[in-house]
C-alpha atoms as a PDB file:
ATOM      1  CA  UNK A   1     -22.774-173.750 -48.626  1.00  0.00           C
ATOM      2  CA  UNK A   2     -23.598-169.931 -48.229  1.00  0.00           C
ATOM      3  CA  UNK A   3     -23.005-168.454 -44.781  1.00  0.00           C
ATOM      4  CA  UNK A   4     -26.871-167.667 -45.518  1.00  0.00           C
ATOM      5  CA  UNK A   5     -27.955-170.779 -46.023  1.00  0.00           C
ATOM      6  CA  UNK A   6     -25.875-172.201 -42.759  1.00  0.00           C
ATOM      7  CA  UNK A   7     -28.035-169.256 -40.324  1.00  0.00           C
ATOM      8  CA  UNK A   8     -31.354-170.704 -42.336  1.00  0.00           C
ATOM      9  CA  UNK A   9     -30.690-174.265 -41.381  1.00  0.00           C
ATOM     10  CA  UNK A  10     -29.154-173.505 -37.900  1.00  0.00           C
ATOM     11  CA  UNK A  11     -32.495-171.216 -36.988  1.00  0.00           C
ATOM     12  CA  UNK A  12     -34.644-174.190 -38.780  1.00  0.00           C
ATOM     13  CA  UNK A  13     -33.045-177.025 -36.955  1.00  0.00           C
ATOM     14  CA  UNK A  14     -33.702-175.059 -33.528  1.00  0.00           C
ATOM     15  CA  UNK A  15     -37.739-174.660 -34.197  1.00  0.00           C
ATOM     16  CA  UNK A  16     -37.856-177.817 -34.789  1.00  0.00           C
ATOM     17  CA  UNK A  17     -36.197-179.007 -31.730  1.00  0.00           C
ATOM     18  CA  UNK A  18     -38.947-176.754 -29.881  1.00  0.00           C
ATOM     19  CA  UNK A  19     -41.570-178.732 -31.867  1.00  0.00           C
ATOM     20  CA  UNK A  20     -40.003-182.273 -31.388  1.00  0.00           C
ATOM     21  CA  UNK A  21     -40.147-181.285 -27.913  1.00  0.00           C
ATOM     22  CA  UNK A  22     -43.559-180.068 -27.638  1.00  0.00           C
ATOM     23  CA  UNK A  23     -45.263-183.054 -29.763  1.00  0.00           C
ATOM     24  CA  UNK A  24     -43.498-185.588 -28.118  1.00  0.00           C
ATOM     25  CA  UNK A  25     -45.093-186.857 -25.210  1.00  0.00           C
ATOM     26  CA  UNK A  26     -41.499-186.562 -22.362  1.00  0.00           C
ATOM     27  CA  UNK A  27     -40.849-186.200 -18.992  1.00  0.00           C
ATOM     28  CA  UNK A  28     -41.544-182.318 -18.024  1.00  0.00           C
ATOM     29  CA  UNK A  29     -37.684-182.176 -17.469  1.00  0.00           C
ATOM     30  CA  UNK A  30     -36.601-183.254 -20.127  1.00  0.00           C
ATOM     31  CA  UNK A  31     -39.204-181.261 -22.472  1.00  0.00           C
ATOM     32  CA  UNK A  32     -38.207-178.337 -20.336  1.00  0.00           C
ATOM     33  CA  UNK A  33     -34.516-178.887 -21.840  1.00  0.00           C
ATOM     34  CA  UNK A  34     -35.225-179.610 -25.241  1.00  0.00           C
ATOM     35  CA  UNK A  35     -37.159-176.762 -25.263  1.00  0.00           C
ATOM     36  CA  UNK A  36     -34.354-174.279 -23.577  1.00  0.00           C
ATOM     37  CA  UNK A  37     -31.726-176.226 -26.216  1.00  0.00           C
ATOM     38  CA  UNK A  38     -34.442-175.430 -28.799  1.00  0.00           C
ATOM     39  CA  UNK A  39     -34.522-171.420 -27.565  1.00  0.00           C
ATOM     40  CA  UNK A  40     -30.543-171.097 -27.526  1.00  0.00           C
ATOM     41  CA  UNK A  41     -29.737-172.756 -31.368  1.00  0.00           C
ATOM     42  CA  UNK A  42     -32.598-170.688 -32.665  1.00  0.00           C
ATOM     43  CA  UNK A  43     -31.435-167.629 -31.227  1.00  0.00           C
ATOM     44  CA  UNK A  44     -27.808-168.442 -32.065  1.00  0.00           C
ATOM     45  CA  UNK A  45     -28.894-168.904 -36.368  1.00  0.00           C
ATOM     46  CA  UNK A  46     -30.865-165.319 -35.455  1.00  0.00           C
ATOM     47  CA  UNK A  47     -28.019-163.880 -34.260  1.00  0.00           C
ATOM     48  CA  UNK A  48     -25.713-165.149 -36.809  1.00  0.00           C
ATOM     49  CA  UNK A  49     -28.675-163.772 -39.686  1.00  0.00           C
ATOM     50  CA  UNK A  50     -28.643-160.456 -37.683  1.00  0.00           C
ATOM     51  CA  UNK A  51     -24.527-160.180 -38.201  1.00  0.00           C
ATOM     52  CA  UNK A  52     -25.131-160.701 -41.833  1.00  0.00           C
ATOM     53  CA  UNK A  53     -27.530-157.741 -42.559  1.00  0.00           C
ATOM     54  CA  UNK A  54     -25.127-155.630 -39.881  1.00  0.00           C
ATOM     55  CA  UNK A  55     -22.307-156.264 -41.774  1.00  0.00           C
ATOM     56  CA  UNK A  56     -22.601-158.260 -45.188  1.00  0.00           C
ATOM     57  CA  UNK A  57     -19.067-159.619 -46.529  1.00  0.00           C
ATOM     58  CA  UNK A  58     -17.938-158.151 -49.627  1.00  0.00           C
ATOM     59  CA  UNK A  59     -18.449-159.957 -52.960  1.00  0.00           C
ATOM     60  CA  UNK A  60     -15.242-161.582 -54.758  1.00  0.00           C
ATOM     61  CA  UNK A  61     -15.571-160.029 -58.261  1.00  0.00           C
ATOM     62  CA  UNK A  62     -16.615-162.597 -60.996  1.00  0.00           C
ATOM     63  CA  UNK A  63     -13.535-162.822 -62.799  1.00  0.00           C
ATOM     64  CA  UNK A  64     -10.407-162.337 -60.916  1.00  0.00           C
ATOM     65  CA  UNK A  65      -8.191-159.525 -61.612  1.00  0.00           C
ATOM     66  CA  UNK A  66      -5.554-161.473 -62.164  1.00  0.00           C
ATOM     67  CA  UNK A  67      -6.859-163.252 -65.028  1.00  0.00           C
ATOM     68  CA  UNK A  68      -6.050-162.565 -68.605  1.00  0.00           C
ATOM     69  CA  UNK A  69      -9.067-162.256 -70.802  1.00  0.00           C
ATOM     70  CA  UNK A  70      -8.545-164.424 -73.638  1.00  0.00           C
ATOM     71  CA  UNK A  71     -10.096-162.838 -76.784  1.00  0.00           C
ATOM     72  CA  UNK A  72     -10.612-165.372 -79.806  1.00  0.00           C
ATOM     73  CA  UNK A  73      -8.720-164.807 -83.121  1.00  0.00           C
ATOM     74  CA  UNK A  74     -10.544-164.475 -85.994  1.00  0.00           C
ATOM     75  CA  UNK A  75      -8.961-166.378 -89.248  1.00  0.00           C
ATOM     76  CA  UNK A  76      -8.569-163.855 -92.118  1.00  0.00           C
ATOM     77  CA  UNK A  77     -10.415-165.260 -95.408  1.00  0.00           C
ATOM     78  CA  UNK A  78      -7.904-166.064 -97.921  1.00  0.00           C
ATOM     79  CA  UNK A  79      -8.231-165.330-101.635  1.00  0.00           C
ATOM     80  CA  UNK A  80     -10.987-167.848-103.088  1.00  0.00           C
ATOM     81  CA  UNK A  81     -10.252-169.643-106.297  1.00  0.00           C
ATOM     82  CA  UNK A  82     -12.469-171.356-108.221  1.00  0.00           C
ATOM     83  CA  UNK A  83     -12.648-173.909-110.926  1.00  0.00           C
END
């Protein structure tokens, strides 16, 4: 999994604690801490999407230097003969 698609689901899962907490019909303690839980992941996956656009990790290259290319042989036609 990208380290994109981790800050997505991280910022995601933190609105929807804020929701859970606001739909469902709590104590006004506990809603108060789901909702402050809610607030800190959601700022965490914003922070962690903010460090990505401040500094985005380099890209491995596609094929790794290391790697021979492996070119196919083509088979030389031989003389034909015919009957």
């Amino acid at each position: 999994m990208s380290a994109l698609t981790k800050a997505a689901l991280i910022c995601g899962s933190g609105s929807m604690i804020i929701l859970i907490s606001i739909l469902i019909n709590l104590p006004f303690v506990v809603q108060i801490i789901l909702l402050l839980c809610g607030l800190a992941v959601s700022v965490y996956g914003v922070f962690l999407l903010v460090k990505m656009v401040i500094r985005p990790a380099e890209k491995a290259p596609i094929a790794p230097a290391d790697e021979k290319v492996i070119t196919p042989i083509k088979k030389k036609k031989g003389p034909s003969s015919t009957l």
